[in-house]
C-alpha atoms as a PDB file:
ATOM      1  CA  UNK A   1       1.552   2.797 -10.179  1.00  0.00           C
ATOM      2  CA  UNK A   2       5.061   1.590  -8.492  1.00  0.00           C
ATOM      3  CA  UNK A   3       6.357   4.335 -11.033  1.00  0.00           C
ATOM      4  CA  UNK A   4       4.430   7.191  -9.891  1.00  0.00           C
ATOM      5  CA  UNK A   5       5.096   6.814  -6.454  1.00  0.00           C
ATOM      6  CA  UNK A   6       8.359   6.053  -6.631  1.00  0.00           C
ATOM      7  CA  UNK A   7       8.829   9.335  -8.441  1.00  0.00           C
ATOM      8  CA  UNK A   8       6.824  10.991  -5.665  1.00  0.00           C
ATOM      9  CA  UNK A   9       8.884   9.414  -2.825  1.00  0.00           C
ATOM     10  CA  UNK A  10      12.768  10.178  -4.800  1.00  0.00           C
ATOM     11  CA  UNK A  11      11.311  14.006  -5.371  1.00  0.00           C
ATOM     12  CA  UNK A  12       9.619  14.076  -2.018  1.00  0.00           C
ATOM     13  CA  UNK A  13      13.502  13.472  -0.796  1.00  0.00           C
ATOM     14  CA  UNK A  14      15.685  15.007  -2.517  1.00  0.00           C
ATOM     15  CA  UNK A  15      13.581  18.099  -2.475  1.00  0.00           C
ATOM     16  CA  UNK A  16      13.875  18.468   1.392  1.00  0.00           C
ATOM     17  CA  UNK A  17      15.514  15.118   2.672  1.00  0.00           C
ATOM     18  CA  UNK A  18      14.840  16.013   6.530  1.00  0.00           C
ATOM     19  CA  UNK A  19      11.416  16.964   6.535  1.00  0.00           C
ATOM     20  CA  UNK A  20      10.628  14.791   3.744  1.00  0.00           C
ATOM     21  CA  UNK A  21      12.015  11.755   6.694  1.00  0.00           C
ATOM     22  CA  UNK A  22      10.319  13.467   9.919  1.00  0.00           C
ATOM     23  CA  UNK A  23       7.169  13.776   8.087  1.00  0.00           C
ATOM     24  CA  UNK A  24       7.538   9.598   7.420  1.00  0.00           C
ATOM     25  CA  UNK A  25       8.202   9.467  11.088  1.00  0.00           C
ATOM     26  CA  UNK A  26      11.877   8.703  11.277  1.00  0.00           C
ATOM     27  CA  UNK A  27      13.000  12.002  13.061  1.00  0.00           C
ATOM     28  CA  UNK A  28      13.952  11.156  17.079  1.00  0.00           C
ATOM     29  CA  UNK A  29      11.413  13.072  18.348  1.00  0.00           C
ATOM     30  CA  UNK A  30       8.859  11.628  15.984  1.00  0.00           C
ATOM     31  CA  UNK A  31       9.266   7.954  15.760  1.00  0.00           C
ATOM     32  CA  UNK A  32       6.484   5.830  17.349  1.00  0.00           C
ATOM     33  CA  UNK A  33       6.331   4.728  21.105  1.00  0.00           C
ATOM     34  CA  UNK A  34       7.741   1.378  21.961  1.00  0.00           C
ATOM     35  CA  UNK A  35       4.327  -0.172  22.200  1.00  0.00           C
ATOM     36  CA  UNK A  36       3.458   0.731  18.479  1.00  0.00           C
ATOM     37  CA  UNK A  37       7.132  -1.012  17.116  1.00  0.00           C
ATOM     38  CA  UNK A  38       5.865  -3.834  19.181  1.00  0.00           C
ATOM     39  CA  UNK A  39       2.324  -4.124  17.666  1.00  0.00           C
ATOM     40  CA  UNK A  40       4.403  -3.068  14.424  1.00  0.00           C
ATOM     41  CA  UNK A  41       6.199  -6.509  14.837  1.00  0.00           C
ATOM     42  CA  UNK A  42       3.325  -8.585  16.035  1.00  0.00           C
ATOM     43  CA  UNK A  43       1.463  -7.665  13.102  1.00  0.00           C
ATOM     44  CA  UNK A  44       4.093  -8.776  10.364  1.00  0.00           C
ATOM     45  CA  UNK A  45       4.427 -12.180  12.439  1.00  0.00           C
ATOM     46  CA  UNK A  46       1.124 -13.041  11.979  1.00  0.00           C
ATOM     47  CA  UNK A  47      -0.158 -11.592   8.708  1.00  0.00           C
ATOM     48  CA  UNK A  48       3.084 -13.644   7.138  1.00  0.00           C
ATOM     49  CA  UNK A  49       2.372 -16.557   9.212  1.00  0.00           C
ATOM     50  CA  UNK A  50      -1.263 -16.189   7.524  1.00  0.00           C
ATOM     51  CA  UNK A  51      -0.256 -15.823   4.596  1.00  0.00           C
ATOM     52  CA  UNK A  52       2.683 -18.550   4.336  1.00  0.00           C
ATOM     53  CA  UNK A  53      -0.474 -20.851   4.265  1.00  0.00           C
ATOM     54  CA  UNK A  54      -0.635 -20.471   0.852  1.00  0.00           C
ATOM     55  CA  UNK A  55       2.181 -22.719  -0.650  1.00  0.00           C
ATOM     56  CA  UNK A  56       4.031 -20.318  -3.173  1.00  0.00           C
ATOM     57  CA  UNK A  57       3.918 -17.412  -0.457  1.00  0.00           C
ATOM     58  CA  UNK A  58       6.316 -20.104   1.990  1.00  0.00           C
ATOM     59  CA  UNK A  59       8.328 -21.053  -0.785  1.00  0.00           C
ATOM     60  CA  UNK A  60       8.460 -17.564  -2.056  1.00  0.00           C
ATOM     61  CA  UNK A  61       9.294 -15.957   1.581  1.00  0.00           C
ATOM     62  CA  UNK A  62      12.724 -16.046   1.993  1.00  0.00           C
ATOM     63  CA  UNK A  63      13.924 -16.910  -1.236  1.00  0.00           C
ATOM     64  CA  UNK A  64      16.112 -14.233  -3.031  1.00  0.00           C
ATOM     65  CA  UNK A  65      15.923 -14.291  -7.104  1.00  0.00           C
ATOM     66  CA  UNK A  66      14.968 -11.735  -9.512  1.00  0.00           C
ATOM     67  CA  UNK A  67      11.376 -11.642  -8.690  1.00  0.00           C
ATOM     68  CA  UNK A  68      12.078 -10.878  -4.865  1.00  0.00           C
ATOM     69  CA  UNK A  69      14.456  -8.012  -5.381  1.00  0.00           C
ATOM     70  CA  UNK A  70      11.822  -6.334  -7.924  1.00  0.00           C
ATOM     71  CA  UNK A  71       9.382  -6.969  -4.941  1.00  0.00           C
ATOM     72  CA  UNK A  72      11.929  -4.799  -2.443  1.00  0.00           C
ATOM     73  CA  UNK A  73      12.212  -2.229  -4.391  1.00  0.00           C
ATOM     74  CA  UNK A  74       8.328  -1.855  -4.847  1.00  0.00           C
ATOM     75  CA  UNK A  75       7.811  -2.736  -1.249  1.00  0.00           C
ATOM     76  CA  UNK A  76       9.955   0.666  -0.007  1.00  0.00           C
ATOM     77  CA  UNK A  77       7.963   2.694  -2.485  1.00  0.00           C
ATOM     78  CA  UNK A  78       4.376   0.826  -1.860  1.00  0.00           C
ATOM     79  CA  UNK A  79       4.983   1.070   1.695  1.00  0.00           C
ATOM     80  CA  UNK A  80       6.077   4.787   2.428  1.00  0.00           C
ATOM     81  CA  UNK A  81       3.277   5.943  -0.416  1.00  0.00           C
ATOM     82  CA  UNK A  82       0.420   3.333   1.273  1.00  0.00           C
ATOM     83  CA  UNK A  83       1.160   4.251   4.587  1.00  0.00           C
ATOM     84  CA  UNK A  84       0.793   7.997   3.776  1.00  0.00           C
ATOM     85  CA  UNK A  85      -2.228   7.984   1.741  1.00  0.00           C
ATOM     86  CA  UNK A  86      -4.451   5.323   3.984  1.00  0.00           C
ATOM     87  CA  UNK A  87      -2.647   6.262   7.587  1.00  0.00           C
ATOM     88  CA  UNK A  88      -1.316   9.894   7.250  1.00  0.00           C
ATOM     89  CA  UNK A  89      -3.773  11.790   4.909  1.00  0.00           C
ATOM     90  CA  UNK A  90      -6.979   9.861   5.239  1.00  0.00           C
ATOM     91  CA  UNK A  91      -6.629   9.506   9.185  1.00  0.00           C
ATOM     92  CA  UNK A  92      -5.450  12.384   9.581  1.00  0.00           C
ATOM     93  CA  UNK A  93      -8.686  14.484   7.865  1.00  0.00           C
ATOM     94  CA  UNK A  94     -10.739  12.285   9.519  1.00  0.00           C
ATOM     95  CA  UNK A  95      -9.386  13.443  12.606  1.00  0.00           C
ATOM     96  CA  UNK A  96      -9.499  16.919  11.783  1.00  0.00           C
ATOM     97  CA  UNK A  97     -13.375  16.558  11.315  1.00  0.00           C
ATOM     98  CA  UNK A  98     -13.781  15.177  14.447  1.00  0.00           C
ATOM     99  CA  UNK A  99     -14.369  12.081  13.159  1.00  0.00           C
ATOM    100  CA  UNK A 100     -13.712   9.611  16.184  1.00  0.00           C
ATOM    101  CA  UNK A 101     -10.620   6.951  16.535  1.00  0.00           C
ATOM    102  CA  UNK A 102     -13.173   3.975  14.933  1.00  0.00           C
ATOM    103  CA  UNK A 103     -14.006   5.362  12.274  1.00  0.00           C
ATOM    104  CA  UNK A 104     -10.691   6.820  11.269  1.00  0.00           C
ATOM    105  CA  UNK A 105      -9.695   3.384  11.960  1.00  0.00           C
ATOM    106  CA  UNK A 106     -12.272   1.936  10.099  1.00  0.00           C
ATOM    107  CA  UNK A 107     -12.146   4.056   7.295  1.00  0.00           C
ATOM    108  CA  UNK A 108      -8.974   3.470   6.740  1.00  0.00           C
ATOM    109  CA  UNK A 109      -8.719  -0.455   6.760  1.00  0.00           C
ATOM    110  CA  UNK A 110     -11.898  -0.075   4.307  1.00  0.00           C
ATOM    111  CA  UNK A 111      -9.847   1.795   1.956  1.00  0.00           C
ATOM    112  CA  UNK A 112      -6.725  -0.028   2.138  1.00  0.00           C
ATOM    113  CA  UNK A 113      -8.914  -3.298   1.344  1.00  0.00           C
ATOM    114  CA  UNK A 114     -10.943  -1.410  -1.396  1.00  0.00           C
ATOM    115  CA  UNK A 115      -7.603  -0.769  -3.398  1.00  0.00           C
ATOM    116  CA  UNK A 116      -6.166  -3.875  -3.005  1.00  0.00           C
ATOM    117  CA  UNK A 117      -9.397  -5.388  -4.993  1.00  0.00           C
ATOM    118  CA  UNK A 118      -7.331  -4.982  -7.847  1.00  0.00           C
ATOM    119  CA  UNK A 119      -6.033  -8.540  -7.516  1.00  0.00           C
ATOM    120  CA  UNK A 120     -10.098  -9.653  -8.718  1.00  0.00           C
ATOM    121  CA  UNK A 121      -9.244  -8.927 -11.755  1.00  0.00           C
ATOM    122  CA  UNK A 122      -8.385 -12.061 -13.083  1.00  0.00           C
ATOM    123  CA  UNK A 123     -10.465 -14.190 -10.214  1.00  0.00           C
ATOM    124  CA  UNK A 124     -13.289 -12.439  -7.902  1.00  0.00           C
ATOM    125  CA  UNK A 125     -12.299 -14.963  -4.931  1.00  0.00           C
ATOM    126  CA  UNK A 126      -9.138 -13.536  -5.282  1.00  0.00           C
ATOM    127  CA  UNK A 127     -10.135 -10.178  -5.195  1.00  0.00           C
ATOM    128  CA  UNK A 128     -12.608 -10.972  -2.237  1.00  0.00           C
ATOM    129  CA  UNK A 129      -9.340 -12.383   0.029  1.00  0.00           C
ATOM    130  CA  UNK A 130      -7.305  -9.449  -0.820  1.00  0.00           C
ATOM    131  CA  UNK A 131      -9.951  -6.892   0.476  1.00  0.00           C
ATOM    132  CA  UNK A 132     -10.498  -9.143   3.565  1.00  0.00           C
ATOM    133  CA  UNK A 133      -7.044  -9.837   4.695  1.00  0.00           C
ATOM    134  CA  UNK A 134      -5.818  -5.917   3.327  1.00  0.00           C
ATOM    135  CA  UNK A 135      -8.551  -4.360   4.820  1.00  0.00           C
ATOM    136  CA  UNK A 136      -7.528  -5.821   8.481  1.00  0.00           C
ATOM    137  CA  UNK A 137      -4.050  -5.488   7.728  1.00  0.00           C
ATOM    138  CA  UNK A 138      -5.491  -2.071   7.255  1.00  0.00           C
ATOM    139  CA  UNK A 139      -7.325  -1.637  10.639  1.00  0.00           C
ATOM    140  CA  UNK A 140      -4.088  -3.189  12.575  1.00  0.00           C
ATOM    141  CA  UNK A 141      -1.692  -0.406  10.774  1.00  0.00           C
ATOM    142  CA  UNK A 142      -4.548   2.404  11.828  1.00  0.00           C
ATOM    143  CA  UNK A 143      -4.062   1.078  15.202  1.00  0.00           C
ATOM    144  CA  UNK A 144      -0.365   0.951  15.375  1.00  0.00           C
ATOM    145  CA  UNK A 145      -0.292   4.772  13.720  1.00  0.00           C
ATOM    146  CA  UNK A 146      -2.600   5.921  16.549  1.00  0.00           C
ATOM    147  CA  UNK A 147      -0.428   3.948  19.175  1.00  0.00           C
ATOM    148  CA  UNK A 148       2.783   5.668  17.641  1.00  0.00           C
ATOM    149  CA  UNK A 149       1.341   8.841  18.279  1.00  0.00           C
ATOM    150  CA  UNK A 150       0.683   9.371  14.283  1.00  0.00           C
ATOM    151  CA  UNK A 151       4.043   7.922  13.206  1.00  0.00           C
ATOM    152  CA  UNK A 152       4.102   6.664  10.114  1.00  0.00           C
ATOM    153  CA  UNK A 153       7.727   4.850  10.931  1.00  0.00           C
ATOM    154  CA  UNK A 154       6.278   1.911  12.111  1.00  0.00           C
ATOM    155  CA  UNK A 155       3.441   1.244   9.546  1.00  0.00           C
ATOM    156  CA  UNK A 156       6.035   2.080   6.525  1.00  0.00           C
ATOM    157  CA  UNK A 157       8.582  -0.347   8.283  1.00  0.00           C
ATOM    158  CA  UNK A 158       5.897  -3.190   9.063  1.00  0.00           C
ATOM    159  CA  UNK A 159       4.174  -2.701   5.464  1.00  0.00           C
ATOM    160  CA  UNK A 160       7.695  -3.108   3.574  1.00  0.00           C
ATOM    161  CA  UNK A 161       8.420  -6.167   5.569  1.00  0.00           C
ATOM    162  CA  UNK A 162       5.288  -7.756   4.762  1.00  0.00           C
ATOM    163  CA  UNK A 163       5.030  -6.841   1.205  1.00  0.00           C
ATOM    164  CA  UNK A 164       9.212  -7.879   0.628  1.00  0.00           C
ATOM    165  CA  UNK A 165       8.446 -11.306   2.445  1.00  0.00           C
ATOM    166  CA  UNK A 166       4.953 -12.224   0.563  1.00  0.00           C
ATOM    167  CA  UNK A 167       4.311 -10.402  -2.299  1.00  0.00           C
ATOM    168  CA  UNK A 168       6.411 -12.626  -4.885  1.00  0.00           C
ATOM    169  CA  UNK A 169       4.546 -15.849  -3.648  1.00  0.00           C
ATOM    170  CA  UNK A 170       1.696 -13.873  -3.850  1.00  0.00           C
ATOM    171  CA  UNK A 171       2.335 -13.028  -7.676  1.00  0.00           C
ATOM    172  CA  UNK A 172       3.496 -16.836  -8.373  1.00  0.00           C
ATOM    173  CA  UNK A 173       0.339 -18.051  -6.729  1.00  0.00           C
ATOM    174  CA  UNK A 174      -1.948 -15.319  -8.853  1.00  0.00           C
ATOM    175  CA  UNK A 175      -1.054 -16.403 -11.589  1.00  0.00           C
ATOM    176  CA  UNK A 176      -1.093 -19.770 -11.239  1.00  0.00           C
ATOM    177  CA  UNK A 177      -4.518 -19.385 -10.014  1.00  0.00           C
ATOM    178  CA  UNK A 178      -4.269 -20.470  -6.891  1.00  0.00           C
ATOM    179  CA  UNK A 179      -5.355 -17.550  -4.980  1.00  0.00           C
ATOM    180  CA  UNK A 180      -9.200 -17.602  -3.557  1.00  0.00           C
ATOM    181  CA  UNK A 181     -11.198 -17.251  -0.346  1.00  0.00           C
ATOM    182  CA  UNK A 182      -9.366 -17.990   2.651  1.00  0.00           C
END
């Protein structure tokens, strides 16, 4: 999956690198209000404060090995991709069918969480945690993209941060199998 949307994102670029970087909300006139980098940083405080509660996600955070710089480079491409899909296209079709700011919000969280059931795989508690803590992870990005004025620069910029900072210890933990219900 990394793959593909890496491939998307390095065409996406080099195809038209401006507008393929305004459209991700890094353009001046496009990049969030100061209230949505704000909420952008609040909301990778705590969600890796949560998450450093499991052990190998705080041993894992800052460490820098093999594992971790695999994890950056799939953080850039799961974050721009992520943020696009569950922020960009889904709330923005909501919004063009009137749909109101809760239930683009909701919607959105809901399907972040849904995809991220992928960790039940090997253990349904797992599985269930991921689409609880994803799925508000989820809500707080739709918040900060309708706060940023339908940026996507501070979602993509919060998401990579999280994902870079907890996703190894998230991996070491899954398959030890010590990931379950909160």
């Amino acid at each position: 999956m990394i793959f593909l949307w890496g491939s998307f994102v390095v065409v996406s670029f080099f195809s038209d690198p401006m507008g393929f970087i305004s459209y991700l909300g890094f353009a001046n006139s496009n990049s969030g209000t100061a209230l949505s980098w704000a909420l952008a940083l609040l909301i990778v405080i705590l969600y890796c404060f949560s998450a450093a509660k499991i052990s190998e996600v705080k041993y894992y955070m800052f460490r820098m090995d093999r594992l971790k710089v695999v994890t950056i480079f799939a953080a850039v491409f799961a974050g721009i991709m992520e943020e696009i899909i569950y922020r960009k296209w889904i709330m923005d079709y909501l919004n063009s069918h009137d749909f109101s700011i809760i239930w683009q919000v909701i919607l959105s969280g809901l399907a972040f969480g849904i995809i991220h059931l992928m960790w039940g795989i090997k253990n349904i508690k797992a599985g269930i945690n991921a689409f609880i803590s994803t799925s508000l992870l989820g809500f707080a990005l739709a918040i900060v993209y309708l706060v940023s004025e339908r940026s996507l620069a501070p979602c993509i910029v919060a998401h990579f941060i999280i994902t870079a900072l907890i996703e190894p210890g998230l991996l070491i933990a899954a398959k030890k199998d010590k990931l379950g219900y909160w």
